[in-house]
Each structure stands twice: as C-alpha cells, then as structure tokens.
PDB file of N, CA and C in Angstrom:
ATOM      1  N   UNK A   1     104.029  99.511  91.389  1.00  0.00           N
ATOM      2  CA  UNK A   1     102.671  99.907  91.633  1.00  0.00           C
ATOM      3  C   UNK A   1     101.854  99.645  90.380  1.00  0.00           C
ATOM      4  N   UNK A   2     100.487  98.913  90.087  1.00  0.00           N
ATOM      5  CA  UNK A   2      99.680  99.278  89.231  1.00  0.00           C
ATOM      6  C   UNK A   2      99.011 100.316  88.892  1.00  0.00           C
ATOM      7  N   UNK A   3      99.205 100.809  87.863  1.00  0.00           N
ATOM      8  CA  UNK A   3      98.435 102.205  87.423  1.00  0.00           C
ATOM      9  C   UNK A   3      97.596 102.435  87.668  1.00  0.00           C
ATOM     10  N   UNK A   4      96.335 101.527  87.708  1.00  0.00           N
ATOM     11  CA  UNK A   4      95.043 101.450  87.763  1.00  0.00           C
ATOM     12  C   UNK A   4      94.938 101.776  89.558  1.00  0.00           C
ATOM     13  N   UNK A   5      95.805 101.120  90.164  1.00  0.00           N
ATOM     14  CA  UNK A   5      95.687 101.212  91.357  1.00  0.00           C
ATOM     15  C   UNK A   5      96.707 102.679  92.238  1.00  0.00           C
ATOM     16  N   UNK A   6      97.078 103.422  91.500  1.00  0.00           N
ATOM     17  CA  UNK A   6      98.173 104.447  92.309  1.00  0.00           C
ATOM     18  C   UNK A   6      97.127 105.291  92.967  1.00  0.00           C
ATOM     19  N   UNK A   7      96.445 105.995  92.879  1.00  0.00           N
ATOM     20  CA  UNK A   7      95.529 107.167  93.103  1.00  0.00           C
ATOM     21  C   UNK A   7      94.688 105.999  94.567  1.00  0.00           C
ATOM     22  N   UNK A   8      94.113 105.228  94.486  1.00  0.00           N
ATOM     23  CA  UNK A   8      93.457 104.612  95.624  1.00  0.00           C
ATOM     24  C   UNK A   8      94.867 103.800  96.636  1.00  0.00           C
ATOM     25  N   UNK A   9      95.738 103.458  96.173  1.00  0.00           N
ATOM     26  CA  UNK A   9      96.785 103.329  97.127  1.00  0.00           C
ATOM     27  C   UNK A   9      97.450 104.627  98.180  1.00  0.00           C
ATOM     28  N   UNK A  10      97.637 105.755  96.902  1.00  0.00           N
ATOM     29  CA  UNK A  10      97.963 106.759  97.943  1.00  0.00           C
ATOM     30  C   UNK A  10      96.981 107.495  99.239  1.00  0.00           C
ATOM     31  N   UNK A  11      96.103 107.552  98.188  1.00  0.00           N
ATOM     32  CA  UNK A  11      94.522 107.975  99.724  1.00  0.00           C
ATOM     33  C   UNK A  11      94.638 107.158 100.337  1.00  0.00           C
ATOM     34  N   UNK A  12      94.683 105.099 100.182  1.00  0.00           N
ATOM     35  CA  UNK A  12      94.626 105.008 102.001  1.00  0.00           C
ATOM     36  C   UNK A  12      96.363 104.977 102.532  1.00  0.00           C
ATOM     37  N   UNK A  13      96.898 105.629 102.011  1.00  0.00           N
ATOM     38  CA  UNK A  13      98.503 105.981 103.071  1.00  0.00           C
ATOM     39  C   UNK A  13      98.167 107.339 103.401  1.00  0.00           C
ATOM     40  N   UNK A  14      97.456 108.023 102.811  1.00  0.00           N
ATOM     41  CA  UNK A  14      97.508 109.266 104.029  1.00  0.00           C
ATOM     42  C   UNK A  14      96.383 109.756 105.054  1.00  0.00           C
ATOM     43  N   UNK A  15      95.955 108.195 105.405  1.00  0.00           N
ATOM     44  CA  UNK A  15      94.970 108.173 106.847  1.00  0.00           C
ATOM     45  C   UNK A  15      96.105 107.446 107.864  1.00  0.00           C
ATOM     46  N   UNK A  16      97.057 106.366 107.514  1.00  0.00           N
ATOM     47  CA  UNK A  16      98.391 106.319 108.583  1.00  0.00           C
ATOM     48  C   UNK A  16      99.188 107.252 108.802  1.00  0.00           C
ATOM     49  N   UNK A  17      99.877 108.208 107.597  1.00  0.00           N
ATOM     50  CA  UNK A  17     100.250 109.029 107.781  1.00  0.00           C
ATOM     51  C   UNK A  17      99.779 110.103 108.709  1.00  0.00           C
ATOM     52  N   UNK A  18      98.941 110.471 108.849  1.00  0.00           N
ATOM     53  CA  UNK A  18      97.746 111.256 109.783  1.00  0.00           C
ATOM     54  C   UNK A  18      97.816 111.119 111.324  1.00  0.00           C
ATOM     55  N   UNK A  19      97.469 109.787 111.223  1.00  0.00           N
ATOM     56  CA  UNK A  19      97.229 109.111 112.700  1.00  0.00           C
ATOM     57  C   UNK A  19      98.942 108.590 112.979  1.00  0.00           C
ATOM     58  N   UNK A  20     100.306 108.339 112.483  1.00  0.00           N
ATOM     59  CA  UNK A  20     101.180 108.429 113.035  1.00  0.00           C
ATOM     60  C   UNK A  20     101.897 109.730 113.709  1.00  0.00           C
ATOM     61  N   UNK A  21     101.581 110.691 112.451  1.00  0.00           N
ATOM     62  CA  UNK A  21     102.186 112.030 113.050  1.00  0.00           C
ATOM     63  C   UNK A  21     100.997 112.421 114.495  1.00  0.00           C
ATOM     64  N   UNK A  22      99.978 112.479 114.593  1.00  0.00           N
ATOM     65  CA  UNK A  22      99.120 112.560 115.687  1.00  0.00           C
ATOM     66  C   UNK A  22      99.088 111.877 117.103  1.00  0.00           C
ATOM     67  N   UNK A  23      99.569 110.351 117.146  1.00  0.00           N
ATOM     68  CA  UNK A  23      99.459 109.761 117.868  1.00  0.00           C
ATOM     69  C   UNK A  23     101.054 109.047 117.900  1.00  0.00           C
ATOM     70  N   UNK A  24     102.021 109.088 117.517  1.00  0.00           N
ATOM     71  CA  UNK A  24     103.423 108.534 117.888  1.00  0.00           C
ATOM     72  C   UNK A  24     104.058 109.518 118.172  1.00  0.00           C
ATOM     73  N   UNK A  25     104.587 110.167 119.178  1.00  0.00           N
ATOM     74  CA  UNK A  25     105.398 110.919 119.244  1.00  0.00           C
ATOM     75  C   UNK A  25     106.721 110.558 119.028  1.00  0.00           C
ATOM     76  N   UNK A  26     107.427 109.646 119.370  1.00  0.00           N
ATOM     77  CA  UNK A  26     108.478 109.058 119.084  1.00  0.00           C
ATOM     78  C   UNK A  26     108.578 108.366 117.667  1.00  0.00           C
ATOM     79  N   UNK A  27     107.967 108.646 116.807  1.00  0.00           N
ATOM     80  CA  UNK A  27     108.086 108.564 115.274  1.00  0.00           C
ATOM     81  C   UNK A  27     108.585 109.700 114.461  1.00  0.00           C
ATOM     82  N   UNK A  28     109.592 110.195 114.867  1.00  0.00           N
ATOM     83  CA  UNK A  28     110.906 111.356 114.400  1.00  0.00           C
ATOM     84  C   UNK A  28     110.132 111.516 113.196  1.00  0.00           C
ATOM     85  N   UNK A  29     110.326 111.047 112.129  1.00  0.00           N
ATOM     86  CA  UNK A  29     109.861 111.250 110.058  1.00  0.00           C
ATOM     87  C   UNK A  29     108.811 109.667 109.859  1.00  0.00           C
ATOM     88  N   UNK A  30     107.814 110.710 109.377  1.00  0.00           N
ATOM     89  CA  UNK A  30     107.161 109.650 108.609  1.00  0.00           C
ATOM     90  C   UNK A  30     106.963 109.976 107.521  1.00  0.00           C
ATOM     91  N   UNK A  31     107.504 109.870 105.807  1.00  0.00           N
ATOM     92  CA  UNK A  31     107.051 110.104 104.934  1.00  0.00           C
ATOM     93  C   UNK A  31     106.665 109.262 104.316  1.00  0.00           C
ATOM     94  N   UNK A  32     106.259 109.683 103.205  1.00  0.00           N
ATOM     95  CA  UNK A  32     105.360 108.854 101.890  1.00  0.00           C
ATOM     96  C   UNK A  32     105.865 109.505 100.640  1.00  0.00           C
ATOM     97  N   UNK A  33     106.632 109.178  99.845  1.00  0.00           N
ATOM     98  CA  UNK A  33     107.652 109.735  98.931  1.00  0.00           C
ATOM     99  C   UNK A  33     106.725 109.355  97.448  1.00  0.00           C
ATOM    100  N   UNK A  34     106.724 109.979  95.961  1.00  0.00           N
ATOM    101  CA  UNK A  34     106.832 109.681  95.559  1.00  0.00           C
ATOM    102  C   UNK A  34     107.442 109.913  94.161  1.00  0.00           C
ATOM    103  N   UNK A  35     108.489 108.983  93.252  1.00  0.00           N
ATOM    104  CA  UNK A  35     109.685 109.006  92.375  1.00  0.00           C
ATOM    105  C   UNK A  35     108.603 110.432  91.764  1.00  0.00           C
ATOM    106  N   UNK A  36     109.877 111.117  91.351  1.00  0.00           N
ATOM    107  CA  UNK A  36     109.610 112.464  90.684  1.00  0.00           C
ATOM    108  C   UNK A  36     109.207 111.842  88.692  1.00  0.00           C
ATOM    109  N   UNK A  37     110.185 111.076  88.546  1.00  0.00           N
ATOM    110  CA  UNK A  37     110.092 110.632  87.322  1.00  0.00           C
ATOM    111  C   UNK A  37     109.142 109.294  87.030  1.00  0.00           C
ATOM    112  N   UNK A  38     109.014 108.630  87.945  1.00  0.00           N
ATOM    113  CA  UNK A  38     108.658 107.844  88.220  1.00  0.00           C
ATOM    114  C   UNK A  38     106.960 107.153  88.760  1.00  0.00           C
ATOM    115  N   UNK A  39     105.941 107.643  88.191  1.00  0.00           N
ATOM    116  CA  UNK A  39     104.843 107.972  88.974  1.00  0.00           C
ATOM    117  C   UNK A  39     104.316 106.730  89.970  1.00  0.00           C
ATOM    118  N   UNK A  40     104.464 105.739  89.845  1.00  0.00           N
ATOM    119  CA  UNK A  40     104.286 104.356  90.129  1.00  0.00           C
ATOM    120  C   UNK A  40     105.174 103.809  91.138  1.00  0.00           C
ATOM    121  N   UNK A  41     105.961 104.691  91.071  1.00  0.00           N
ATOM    122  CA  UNK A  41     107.151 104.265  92.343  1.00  0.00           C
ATOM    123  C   UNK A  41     107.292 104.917  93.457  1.00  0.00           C
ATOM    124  N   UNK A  42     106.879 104.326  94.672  1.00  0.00           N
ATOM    125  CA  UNK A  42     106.984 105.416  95.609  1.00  0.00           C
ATOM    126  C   UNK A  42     107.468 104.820  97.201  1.00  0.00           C
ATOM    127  N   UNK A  43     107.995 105.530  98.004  1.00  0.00           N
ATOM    128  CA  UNK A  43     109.007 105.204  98.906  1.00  0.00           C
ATOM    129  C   UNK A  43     107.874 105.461 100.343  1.00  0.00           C
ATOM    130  N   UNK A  44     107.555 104.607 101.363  1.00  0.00           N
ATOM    131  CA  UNK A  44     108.023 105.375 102.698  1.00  0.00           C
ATOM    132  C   UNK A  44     109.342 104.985 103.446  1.00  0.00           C
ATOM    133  N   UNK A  45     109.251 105.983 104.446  1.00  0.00           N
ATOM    134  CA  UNK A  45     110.523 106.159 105.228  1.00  0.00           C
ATOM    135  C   UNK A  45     110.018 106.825 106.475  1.00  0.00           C
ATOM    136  N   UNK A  46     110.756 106.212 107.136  1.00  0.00           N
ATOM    137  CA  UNK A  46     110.278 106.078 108.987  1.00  0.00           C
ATOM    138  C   UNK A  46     111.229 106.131 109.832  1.00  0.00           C
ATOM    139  N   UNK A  47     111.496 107.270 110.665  1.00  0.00           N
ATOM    140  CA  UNK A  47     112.685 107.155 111.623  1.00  0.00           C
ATOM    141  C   UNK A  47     111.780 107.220 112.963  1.00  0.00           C
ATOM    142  N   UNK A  48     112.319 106.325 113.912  1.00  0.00           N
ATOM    143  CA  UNK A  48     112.035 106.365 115.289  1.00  0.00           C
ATOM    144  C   UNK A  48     112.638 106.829 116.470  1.00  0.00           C
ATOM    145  N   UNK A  49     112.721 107.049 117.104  1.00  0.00           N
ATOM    146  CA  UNK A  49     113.482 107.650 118.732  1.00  0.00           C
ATOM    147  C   UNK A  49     114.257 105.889 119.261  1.00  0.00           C
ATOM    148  N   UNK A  50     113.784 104.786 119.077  1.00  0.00           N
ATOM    149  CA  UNK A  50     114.105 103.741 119.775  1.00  0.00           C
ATOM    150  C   UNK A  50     113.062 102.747 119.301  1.00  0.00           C
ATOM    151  N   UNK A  51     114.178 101.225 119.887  1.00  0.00           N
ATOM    152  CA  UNK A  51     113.246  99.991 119.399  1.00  0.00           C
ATOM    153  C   UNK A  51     111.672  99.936 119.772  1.00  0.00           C
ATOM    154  N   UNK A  52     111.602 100.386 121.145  1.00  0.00           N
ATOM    155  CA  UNK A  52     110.041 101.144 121.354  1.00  0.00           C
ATOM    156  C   UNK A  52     109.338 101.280 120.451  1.00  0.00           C
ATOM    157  N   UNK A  53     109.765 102.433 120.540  1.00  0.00           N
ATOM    158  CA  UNK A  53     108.880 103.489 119.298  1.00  0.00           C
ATOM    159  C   UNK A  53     108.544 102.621 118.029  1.00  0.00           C
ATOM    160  N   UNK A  54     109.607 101.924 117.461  1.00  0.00           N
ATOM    161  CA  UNK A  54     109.704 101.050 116.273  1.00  0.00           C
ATOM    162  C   UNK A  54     108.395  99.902 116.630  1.00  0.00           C
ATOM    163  N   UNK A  55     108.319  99.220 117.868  1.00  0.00           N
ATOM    164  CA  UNK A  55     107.300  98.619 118.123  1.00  0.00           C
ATOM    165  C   UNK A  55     105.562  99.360 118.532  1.00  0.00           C
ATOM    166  N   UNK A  56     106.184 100.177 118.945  1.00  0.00           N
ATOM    167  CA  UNK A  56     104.506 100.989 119.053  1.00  0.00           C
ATOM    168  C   UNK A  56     103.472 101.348 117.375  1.00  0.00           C
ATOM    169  N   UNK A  57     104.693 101.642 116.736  1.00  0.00           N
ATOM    170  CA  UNK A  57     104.395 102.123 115.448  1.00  0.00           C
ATOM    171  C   UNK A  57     104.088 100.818 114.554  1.00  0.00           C
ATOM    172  N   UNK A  58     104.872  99.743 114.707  1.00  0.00           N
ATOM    173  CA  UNK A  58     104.147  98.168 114.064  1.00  0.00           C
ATOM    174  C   UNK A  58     103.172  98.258 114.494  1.00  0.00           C
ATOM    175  N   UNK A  59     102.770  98.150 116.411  1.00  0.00           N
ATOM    176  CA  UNK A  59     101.644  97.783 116.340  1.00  0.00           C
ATOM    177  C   UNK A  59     100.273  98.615 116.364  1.00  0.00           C
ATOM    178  N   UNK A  60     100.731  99.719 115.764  1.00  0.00           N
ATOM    179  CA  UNK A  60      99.633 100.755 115.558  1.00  0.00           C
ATOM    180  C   UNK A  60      98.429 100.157 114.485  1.00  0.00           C
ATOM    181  N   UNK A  61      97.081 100.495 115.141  1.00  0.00           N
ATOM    182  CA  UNK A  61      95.993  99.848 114.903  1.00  0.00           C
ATOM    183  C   UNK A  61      95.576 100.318 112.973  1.00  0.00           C
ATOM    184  N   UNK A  62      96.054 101.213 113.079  1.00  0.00           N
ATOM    185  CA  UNK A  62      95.791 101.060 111.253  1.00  0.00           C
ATOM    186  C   UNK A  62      96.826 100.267 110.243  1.00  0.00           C
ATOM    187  N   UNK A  63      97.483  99.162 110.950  1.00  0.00           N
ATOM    188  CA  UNK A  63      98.195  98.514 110.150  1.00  0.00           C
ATOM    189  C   UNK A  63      97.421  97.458 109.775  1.00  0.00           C
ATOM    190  N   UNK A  64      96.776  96.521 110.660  1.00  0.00           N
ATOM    191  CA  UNK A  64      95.825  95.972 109.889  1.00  0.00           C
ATOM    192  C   UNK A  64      94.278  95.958 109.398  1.00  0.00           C
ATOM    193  N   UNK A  65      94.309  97.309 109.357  1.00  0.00           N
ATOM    194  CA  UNK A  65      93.359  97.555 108.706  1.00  0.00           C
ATOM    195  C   UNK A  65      93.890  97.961 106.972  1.00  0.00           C
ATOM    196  N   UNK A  66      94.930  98.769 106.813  1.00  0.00           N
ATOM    197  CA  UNK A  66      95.277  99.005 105.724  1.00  0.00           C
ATOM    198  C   UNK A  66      96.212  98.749 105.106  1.00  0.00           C
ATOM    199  N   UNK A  67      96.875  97.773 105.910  1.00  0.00           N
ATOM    200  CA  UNK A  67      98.290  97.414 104.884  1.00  0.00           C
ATOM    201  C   UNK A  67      97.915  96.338 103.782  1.00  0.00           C
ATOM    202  N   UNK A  68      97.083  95.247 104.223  1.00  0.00           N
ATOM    203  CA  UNK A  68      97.040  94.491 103.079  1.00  0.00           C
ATOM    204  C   UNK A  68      96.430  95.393 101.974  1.00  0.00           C
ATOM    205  N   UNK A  69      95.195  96.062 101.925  1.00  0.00           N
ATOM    206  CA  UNK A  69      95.084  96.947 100.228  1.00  0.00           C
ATOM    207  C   UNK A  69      95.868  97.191  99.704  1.00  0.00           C
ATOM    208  N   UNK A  70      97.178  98.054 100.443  1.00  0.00           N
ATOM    209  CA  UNK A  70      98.353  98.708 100.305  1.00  0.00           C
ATOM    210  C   UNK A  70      98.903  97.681  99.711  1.00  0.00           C
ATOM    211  N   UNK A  71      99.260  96.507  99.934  1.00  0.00           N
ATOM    212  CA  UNK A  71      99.826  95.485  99.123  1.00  0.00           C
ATOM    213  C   UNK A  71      99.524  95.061  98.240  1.00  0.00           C
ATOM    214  N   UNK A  72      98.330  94.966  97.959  1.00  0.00           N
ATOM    215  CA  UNK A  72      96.997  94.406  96.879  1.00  0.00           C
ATOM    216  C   UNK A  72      97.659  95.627  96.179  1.00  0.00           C
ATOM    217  N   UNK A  73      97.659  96.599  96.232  1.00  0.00           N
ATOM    218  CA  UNK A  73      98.072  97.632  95.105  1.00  0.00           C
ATOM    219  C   UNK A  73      99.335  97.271  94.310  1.00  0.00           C
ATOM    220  N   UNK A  74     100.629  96.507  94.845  1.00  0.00           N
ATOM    221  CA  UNK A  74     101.814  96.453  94.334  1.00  0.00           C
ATOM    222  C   UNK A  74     101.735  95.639  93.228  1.00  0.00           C
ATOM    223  N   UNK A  75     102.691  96.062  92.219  1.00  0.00           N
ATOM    224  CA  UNK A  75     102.833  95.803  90.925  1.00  0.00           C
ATOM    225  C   UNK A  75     103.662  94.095  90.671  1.00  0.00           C
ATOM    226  N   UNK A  76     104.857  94.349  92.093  1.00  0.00           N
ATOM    227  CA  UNK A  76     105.764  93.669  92.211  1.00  0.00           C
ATOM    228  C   UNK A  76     106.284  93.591  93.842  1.00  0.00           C
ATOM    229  N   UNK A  77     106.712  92.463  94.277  1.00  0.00           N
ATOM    230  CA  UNK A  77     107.056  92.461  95.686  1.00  0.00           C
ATOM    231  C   UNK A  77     107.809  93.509  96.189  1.00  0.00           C
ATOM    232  N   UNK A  78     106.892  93.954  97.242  1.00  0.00           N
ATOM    233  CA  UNK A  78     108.359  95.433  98.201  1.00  0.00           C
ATOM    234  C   UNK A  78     109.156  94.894  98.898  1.00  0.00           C
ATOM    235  N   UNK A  79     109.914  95.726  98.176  1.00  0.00           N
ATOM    236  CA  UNK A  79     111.481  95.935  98.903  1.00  0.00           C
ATOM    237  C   UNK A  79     111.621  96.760  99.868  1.00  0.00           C
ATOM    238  N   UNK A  80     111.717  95.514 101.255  1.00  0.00           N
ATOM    239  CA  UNK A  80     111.143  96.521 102.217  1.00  0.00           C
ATOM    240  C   UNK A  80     113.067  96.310 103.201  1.00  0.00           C
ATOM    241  N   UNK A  81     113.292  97.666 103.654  1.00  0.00           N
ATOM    242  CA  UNK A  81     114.780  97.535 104.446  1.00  0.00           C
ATOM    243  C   UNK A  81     114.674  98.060 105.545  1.00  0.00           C
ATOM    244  N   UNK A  82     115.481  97.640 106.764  1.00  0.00           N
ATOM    245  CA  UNK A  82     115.621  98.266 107.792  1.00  0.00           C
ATOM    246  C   UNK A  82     117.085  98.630 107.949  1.00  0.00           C
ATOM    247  N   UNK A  83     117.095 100.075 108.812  1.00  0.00           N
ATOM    248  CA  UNK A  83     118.394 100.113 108.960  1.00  0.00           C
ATOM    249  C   UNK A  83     118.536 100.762 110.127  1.00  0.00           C
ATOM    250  N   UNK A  84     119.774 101.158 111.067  1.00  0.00           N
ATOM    251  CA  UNK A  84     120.036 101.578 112.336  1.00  0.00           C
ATOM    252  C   UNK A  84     120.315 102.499 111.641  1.00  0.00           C
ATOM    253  N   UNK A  85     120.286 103.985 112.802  1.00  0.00           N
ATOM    254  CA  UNK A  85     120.793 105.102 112.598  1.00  0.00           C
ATOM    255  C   UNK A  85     122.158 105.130 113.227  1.00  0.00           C
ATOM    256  N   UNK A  86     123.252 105.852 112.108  1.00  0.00           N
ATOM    257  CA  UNK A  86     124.605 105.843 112.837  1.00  0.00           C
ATOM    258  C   UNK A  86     125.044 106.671 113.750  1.00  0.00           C
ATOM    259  N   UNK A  87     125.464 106.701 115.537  1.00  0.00           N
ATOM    260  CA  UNK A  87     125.408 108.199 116.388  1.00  0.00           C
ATOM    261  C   UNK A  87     126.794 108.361 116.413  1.00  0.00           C
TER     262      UNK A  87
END
C-alpha cells in the first residue's frame, strides 16, 4: 500500500463492505483486515455459500466502480488467492 494513499483506500472499501453485508446474503464473511504491525498491509477475505454466491458477489455493481482506485492505491501487485472450503 502507499502511505500517502492508506486512509483514502480504506474509506472506499468500506462502502463494498456495506453494500455486501446488506445485499449478498450468501456472502458468509466479508472482511477487510488490517496487519496489526503492519499499517500498509491489509487483507480482505470472503467466504461464500456456493459458486453462485461467488458470482453474484464479482458481479456486484460496486466493483467497477471502485476497484480500480483500490488498485491505484497498491504499492505493489496483489496477491490475490482463491481457495475451496474443506467439508
């Protein structure tokens, strides 16, 4: 993350944050983490009910409105992972 940029990156993640918990029901956890030691480093994490859900939530309408800033903010390319939940 750029320094200059942490404080205006996090305000626009918690207008998705907002509107996912409001409008996905099948979006189990949505957080927005950030490193305790670390101020510049910060995590989300997203569990879904199903591949559904996983697609409703891509194509939820504040993604392109705010993901590219969100990127414009990064210091360095995200490391972005997916993973299955184990039942």
């Amino acid at each position: 993350m750029k320094t200059e940029r942490k404080d205006p990156f996090e305000a626009l993640q918690k207008r998705p944050f907002v509107l996912t918990h409001d409008h996905e029901p099948d979006t189990v956890v949505d957080d927005f983490l950030r490193h305790r030691h670390e101020p510049n480093t910060h995590i989300f994490y997203s569990r879904v009910r199903d591949k559904a859900a996983f697609g409703t939530h891509q194509r939820g309408a504040f993604h392109d409105d705010l993901v590219p800033p969100m990127l414009g903010a990064l210091a360095e390319e995200m490391d972005l992972r997916f993973f299955d939940r184990i039942e």
